[in-house]
Structures are given as structure tokens and as C-alpha cells.
PDB file of N, CA and C in Angstrom:
ATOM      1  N   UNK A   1      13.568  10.931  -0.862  1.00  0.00           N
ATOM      2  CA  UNK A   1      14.379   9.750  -0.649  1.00  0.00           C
ATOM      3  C   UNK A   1      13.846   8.939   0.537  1.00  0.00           C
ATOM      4  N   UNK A   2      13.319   9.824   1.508  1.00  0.00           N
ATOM      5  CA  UNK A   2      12.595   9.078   2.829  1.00  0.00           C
ATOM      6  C   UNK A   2      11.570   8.158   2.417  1.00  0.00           C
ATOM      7  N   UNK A   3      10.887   8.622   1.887  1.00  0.00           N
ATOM      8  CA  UNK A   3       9.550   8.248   1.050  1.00  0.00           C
ATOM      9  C   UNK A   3       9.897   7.051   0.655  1.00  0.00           C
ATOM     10  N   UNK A   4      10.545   6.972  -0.577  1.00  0.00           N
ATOM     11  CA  UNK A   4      11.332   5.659  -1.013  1.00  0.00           C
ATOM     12  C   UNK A   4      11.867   4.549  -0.149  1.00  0.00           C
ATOM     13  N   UNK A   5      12.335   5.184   1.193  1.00  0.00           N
ATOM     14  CA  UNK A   5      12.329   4.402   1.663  1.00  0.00           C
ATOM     15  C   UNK A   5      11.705   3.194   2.497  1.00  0.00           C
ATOM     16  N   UNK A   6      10.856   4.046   3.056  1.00  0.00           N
ATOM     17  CA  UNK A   6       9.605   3.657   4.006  1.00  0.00           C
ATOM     18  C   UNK A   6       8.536   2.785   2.997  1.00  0.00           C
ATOM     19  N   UNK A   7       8.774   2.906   1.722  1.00  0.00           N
ATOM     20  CA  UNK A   7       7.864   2.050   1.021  1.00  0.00           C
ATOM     21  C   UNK A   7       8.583   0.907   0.497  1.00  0.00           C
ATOM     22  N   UNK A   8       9.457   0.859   0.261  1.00  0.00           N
ATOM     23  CA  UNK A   8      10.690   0.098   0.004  1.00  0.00           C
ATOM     24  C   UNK A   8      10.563  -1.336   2.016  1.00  0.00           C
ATOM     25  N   UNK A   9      10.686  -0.846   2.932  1.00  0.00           N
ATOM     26  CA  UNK A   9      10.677  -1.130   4.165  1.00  0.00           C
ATOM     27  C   UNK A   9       9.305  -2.117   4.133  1.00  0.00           C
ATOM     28  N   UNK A  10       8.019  -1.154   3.593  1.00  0.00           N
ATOM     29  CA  UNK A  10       7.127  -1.491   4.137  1.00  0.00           C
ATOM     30  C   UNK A  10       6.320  -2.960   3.370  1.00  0.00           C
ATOM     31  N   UNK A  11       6.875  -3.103   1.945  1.00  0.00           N
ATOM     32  CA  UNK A  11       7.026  -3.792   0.889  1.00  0.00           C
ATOM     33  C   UNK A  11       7.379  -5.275   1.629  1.00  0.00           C
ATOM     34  N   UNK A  12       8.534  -5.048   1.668  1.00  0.00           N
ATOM     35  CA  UNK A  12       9.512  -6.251   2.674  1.00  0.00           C
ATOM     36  C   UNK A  12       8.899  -6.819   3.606  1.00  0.00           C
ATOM     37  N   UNK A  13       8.212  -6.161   4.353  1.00  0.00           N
ATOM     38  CA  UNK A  13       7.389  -6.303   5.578  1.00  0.00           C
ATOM     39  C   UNK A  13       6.148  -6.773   5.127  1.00  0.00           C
ATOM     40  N   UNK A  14       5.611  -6.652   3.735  1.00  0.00           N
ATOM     41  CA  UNK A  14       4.134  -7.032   3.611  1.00  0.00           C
ATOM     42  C   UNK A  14       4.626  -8.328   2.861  1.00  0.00           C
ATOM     43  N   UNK A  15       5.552  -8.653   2.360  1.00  0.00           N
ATOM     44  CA  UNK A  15       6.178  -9.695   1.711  1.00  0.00           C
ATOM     45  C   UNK A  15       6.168 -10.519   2.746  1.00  0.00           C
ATOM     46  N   UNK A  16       7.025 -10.570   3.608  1.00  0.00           N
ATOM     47  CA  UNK A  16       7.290 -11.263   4.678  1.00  0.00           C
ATOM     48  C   UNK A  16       6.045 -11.784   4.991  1.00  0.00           C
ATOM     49  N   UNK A  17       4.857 -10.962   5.231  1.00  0.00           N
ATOM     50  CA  UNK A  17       3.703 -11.392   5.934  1.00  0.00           C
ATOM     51  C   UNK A  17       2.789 -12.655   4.739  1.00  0.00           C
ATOM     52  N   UNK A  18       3.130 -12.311   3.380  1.00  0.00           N
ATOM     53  CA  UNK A  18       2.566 -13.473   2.478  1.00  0.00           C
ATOM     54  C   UNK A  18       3.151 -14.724   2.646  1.00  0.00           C
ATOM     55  N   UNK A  19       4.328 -14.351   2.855  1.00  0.00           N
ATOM     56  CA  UNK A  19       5.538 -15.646   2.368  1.00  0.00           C
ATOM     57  C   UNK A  19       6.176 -16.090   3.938  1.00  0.00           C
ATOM     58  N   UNK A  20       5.331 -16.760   4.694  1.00  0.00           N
ATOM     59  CA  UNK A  20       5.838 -16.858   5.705  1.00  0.00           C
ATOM     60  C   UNK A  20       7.379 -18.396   5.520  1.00  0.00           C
ATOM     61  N   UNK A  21       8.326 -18.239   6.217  1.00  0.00           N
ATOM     62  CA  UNK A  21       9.153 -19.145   6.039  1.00  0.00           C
ATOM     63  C   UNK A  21       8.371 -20.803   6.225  1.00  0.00           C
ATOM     64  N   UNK A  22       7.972 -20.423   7.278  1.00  0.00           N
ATOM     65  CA  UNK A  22       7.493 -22.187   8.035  1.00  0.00           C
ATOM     66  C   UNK A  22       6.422 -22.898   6.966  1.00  0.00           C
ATOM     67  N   UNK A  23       6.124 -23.521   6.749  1.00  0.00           N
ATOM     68  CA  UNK A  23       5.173 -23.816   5.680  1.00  0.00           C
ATOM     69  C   UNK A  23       3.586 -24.698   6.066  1.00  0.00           C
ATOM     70  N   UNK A  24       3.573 -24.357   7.193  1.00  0.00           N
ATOM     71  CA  UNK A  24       2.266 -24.383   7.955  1.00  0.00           C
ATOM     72  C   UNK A  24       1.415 -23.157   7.887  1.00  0.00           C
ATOM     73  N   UNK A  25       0.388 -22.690   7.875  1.00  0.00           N
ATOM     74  CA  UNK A  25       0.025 -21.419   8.422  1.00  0.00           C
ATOM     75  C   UNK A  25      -1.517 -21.770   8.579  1.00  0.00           C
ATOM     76  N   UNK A  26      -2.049 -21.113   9.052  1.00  0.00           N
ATOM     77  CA  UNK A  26      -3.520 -21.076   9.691  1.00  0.00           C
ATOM     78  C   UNK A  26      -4.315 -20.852   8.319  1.00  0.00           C
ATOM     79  N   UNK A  27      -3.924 -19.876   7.459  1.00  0.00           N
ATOM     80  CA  UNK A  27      -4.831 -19.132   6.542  1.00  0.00           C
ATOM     81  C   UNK A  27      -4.291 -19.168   5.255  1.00  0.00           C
ATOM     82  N   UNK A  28      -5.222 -20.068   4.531  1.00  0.00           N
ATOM     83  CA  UNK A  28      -4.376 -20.664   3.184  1.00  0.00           C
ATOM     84  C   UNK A  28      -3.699 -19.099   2.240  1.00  0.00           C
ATOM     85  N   UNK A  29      -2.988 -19.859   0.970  1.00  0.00           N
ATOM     86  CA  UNK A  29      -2.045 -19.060   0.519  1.00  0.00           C
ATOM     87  C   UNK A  29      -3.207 -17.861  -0.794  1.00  0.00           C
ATOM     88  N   UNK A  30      -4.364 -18.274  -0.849  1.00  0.00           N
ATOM     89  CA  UNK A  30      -4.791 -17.346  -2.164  1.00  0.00           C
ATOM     90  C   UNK A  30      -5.512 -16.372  -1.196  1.00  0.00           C
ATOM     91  N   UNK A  31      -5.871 -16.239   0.187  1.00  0.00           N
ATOM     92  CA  UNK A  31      -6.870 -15.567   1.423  1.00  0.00           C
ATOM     93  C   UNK A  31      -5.273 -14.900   1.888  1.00  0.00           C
ATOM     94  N   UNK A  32      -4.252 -15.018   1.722  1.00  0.00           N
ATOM     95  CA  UNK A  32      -3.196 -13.988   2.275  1.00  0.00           C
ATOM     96  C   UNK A  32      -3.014 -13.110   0.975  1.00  0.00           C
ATOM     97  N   UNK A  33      -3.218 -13.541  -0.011  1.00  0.00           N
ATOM     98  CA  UNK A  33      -2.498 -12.933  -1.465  1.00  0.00           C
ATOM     99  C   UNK A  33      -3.182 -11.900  -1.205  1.00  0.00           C
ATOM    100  N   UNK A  34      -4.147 -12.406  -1.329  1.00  0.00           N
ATOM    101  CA  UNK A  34      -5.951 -11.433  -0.921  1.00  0.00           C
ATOM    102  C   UNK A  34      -5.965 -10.352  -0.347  1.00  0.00           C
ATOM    103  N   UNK A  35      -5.704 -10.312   0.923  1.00  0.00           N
ATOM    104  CA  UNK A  35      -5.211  -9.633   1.848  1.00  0.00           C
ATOM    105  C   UNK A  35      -4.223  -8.823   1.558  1.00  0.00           C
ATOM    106  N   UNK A  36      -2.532  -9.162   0.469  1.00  0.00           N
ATOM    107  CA  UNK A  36      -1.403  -8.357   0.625  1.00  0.00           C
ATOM    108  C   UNK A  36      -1.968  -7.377  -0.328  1.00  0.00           C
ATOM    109  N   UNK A  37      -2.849  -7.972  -1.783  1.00  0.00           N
ATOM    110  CA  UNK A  37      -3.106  -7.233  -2.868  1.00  0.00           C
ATOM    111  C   UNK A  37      -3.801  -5.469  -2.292  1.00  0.00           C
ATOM    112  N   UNK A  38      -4.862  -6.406  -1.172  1.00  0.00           N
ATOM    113  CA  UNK A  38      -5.707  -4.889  -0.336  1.00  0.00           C
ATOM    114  C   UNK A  38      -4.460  -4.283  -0.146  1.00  0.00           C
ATOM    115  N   UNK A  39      -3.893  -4.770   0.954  1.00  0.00           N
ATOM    116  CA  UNK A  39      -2.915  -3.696   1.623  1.00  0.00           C
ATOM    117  C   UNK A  39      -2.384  -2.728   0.596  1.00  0.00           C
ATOM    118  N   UNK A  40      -1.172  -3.623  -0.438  1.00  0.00           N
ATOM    119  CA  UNK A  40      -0.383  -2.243  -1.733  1.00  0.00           C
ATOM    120  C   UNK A  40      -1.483  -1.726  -2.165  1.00  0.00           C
ATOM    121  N   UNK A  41      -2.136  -1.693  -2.312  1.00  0.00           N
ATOM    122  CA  UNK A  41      -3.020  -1.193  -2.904  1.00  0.00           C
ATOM    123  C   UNK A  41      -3.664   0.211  -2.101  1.00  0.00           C
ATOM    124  N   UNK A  42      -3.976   0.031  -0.772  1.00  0.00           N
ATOM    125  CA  UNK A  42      -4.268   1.115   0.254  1.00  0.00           C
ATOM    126  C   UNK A  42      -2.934   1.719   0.604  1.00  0.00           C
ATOM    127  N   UNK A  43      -2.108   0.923   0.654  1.00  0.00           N
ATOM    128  CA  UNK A  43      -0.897   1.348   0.670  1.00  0.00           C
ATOM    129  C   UNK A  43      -0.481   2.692  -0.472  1.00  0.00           C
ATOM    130  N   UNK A  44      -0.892   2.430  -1.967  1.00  0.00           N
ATOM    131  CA  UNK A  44      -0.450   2.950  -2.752  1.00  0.00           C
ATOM    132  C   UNK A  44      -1.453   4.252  -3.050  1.00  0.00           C
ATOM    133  N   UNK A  45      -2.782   3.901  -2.445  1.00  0.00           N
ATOM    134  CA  UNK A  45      -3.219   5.628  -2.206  1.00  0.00           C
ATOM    135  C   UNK A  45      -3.011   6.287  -1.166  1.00  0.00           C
ATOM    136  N   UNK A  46      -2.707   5.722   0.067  1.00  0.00           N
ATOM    137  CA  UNK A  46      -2.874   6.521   1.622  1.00  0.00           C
ATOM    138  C   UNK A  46      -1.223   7.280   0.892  1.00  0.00           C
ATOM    139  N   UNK A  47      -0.426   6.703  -0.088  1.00  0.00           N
ATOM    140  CA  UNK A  47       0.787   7.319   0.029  1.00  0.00           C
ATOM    141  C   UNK A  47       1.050   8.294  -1.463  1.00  0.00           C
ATOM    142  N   UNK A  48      -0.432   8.259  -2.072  1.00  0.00           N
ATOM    143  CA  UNK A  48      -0.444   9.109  -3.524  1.00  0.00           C
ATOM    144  C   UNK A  48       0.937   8.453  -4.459  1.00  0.00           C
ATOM    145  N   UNK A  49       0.958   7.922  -4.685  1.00  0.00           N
ATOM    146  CA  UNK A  49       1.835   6.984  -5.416  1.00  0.00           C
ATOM    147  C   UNK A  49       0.265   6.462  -6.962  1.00  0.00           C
ATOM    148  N   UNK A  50       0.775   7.275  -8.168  1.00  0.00           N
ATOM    149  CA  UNK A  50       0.191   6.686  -9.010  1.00  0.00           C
ATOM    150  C   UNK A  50      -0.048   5.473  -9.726  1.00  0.00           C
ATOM    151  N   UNK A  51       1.399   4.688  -9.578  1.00  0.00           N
ATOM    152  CA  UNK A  51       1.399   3.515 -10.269  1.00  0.00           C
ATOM    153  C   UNK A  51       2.275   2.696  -9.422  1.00  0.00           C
ATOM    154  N   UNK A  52       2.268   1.657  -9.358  1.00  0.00           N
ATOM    155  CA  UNK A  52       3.162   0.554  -9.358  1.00  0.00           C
ATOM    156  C   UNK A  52       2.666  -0.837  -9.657  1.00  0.00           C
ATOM    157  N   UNK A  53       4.394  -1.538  -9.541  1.00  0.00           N
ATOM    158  CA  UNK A  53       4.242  -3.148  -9.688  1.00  0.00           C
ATOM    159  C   UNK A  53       4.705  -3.687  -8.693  1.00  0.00           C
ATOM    160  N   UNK A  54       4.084  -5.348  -8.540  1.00  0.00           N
ATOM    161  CA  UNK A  54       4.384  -5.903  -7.615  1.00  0.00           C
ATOM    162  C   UNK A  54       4.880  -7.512  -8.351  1.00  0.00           C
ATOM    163  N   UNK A  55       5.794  -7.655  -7.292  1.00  0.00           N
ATOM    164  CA  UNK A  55       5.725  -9.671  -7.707  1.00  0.00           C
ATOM    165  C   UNK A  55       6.427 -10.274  -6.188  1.00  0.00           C
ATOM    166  N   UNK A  56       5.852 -11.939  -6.469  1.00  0.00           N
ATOM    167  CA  UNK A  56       6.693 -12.610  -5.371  1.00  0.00           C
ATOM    168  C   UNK A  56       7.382 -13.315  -6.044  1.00  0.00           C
ATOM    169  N   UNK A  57       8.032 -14.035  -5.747  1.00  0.00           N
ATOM    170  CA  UNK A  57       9.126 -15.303  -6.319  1.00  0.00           C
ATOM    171  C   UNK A  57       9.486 -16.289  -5.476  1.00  0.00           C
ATOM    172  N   UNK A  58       9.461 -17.375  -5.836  1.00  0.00           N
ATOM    173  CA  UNK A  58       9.801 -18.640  -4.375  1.00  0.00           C
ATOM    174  C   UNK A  58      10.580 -19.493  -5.250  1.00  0.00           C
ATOM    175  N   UNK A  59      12.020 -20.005  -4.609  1.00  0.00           N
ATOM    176  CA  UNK A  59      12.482 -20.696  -5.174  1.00  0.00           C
ATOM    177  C   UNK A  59      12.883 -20.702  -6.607  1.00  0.00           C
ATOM    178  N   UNK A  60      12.958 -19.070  -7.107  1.00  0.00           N
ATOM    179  CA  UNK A  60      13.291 -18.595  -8.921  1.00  0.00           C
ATOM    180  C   UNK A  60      12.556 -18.702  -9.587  1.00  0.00           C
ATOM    181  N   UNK A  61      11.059 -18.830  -8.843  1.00  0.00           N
ATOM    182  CA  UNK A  61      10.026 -18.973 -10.223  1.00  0.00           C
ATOM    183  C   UNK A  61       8.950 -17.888  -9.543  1.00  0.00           C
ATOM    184  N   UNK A  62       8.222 -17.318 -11.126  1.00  0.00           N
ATOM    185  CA  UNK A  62       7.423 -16.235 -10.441  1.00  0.00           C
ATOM    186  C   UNK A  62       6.109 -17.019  -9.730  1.00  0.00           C
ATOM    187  N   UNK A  63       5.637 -16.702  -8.791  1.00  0.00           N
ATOM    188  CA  UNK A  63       4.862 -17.408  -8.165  1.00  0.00           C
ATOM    189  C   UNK A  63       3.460 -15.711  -8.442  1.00  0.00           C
ATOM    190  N   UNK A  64       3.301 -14.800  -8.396  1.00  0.00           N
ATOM    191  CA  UNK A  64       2.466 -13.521  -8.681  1.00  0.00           C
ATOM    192  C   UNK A  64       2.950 -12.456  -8.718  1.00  0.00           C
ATOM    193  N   UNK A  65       1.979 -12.050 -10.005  1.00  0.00           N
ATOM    194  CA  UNK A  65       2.517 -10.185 -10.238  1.00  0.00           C
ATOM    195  C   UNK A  65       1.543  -9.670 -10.639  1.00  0.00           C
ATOM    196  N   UNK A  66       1.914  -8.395 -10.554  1.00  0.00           N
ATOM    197  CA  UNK A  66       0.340  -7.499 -10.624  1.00  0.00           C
ATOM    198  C   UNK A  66       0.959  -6.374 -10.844  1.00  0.00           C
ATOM    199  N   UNK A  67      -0.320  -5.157 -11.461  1.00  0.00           N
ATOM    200  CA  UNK A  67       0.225  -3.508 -11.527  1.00  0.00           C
ATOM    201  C   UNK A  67      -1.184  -3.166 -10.467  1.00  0.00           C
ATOM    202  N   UNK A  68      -0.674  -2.088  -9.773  1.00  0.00           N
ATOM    203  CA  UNK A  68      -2.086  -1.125  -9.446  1.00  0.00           C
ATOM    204  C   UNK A  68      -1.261   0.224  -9.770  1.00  0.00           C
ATOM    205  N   UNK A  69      -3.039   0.904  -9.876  1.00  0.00           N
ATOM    206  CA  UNK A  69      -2.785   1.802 -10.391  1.00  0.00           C
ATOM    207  C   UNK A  69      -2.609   2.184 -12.061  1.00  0.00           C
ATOM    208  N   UNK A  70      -1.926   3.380 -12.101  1.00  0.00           N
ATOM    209  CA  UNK A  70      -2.003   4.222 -13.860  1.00  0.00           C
ATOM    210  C   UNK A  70      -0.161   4.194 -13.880  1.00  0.00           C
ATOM    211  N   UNK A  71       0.598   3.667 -14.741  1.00  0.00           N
ATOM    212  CA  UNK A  71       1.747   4.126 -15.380  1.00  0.00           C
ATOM    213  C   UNK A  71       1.580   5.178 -15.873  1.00  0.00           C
ATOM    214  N   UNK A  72       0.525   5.907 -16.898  1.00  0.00           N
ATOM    215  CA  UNK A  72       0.452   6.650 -17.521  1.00  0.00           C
ATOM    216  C   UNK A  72      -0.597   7.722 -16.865  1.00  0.00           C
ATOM    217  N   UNK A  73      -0.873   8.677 -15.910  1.00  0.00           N
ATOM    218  CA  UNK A  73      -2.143   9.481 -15.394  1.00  0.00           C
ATOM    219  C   UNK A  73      -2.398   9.771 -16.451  1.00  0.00           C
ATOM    220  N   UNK A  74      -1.849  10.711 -17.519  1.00  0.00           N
ATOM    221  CA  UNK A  74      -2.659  12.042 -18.189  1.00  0.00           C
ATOM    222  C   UNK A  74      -3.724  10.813 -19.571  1.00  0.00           C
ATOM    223  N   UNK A  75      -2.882   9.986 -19.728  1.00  0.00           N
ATOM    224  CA  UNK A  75      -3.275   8.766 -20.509  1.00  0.00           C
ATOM    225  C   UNK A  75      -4.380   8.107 -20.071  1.00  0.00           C
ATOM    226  N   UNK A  76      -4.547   7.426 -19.025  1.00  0.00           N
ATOM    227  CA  UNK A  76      -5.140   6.694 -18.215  1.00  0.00           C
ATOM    228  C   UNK A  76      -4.899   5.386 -18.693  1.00  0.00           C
ATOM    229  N   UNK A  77      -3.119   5.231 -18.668  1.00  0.00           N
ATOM    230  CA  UNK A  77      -2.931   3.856 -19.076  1.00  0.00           C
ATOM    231  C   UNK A  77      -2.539   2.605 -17.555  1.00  0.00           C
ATOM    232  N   UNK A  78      -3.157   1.352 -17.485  1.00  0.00           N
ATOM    233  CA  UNK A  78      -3.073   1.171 -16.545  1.00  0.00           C
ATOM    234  C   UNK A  78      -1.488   0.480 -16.123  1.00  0.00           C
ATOM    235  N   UNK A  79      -0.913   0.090 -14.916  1.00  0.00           N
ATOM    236  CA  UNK A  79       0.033  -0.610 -15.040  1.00  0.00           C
ATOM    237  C   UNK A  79      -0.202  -2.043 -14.605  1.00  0.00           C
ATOM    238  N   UNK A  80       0.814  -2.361 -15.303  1.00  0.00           N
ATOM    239  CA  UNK A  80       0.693  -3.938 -15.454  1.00  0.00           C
ATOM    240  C   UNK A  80       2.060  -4.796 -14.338  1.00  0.00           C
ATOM    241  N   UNK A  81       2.056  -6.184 -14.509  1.00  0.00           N
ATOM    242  CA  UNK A  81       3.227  -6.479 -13.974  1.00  0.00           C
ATOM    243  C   UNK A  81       4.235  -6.240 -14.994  1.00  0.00           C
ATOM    244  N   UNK A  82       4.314  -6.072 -16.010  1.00  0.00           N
ATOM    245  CA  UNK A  82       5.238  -5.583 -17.425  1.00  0.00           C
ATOM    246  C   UNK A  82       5.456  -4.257 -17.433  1.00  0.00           C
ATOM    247  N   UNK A  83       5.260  -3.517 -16.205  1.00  0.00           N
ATOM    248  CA  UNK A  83       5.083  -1.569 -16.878  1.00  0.00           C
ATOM    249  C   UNK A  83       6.586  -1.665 -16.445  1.00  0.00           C
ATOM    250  N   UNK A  84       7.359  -0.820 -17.113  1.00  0.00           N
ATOM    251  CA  UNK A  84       8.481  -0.365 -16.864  1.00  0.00           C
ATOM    252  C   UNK A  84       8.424   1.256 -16.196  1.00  0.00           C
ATOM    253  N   UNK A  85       9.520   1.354 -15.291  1.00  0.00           N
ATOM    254  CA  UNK A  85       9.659   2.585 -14.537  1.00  0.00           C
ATOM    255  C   UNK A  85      10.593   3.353 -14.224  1.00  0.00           C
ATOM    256  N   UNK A  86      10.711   4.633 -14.916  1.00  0.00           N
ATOM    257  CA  UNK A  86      11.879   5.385 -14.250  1.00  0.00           C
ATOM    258  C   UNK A  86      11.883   5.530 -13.042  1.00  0.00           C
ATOM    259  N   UNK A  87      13.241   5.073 -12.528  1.00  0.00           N
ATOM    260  CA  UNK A  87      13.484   5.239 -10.682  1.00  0.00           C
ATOM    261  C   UNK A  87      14.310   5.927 -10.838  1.00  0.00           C
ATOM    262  N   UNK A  88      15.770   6.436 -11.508  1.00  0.00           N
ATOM    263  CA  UNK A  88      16.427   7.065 -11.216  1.00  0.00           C
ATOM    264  C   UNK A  88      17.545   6.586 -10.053  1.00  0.00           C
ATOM    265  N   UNK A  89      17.538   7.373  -8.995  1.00  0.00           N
ATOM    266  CA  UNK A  89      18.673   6.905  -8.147  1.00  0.00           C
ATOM    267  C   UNK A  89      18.095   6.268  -6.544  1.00  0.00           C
ATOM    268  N   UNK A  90      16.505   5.826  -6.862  1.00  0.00           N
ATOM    269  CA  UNK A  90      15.709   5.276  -6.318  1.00  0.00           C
ATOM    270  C   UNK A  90      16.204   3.887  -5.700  1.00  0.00           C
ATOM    271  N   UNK A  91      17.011   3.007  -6.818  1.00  0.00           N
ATOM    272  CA  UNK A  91      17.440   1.771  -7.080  1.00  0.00           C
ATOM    273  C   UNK A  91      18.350   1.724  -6.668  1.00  0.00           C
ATOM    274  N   UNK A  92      19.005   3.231  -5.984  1.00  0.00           N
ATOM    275  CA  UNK A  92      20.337   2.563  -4.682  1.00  0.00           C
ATOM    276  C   UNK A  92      20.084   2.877  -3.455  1.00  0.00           C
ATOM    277  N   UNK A  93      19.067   3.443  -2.964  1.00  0.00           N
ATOM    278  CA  UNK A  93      17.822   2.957  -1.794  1.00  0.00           C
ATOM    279  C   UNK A  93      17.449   1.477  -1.759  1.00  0.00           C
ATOM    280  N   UNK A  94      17.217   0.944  -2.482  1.00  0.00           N
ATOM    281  CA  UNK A  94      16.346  -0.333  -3.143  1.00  0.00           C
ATOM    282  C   UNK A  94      17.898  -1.205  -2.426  1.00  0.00           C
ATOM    283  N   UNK A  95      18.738  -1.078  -3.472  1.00  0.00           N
ATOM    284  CA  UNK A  95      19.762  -2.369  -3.118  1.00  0.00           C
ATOM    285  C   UNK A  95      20.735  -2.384  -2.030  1.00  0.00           C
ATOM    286  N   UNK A  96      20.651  -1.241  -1.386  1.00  0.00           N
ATOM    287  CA  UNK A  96      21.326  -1.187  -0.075  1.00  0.00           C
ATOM    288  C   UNK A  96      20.400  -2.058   0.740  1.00  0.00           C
ATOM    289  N   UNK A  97      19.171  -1.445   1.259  1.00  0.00           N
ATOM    290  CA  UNK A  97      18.286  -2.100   1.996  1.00  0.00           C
ATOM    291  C   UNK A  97      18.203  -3.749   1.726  1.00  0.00           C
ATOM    292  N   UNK A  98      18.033  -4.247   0.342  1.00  0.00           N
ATOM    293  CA  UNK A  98      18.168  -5.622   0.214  1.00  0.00           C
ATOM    294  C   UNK A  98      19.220  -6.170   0.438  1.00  0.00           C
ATOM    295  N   UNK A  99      20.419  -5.498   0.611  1.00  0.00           N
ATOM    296  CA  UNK A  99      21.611  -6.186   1.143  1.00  0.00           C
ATOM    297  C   UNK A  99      22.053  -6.070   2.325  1.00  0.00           C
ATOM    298  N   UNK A 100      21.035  -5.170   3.297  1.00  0.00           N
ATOM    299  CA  UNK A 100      21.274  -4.983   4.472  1.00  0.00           C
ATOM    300  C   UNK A 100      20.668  -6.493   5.128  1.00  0.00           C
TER     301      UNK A 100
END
């Protein structure tokens, strides 16, 4: 459940760092994407995590999504921004924190 969380935390935090509020920034928007894609991504082996998805959204529209990684290991199917995932009771970690 810790686990979940700290990636859940750290998510938010790498979000934050794409999507800055102010709409100035030094370093255009496809050289940060760039950058967040590395991070989940190192993120998602330094923490053995086989699969996941990612997306942003601005203003209700999808602005990027992506899978890294395998949905499927024994398969070697990859994931997509479409993979669906059992979380279980993962998803009330998830919506506490977003409503905190």
C-alpha cells in the first residue's frame, strides 16, 4: 500500500513539473514531455513495476498518453494508453490523495 503510494505522490509531482501553472517557462513544452516520459519510465524500473499508463489533460482535453512497459509479461504484450488494469483497492489510495 506504501508503494502505491509513493508512486501515486511521485506521479503528481512529475505532473506538476510538465504542467507548470504560469504559462511562461524557459524550456518549451515537447523538451519537458521529453524529459517526464525519461523520468516514468526510470521511474517504472528503479521501482520493478511491469506496466503502466500515463496521460495529461488541460482544460478536459487529452493533451498526451502513453503505456511503458508490458501489461502482459509472460505474453510480452506491450501497454498502451488503452491497457486496462486491475488495481483493486489501489484506487482508494489514488482518490484520497487527489482529494487531499
Amino acid at each position: 500500500m506504501k508503494k502505491s503510494l509513493l508512486v501515486t505522490i511521485i506521479l503528481l509531482m512529475a505532473i506538476a513539473g510538465v504542467c507548470p501553472v504560469q504559462a511562461q517557462t524557459a524550456q518549451p513544452f515537447d523538451e519537458r514531455l521529453a524529459g517526464f516520459e525519461l523520468a516514468l519510465e526510470d521511474m517504472r524500473q528503479e521501482l520493478k513495476i511491469p506496466g503502466m499508463s500515463a496521460a495529461l489533460v488541460k482544460d478536459q482535453e487529452l493533451v498526451w498518453a502513453r503505456g511503458f512497459g508490458y501489461a502482459d509479461l509472460e505474453n510480452e504484450v506491450e501497454a498502451t494508453e488503452e491497457t486496462a488494469y486491475f488495481l483493486a483497492s489501489v484506487t482508494k489510495t489514488f482518490a484520497s490523495t487527489v482529494l487531499m
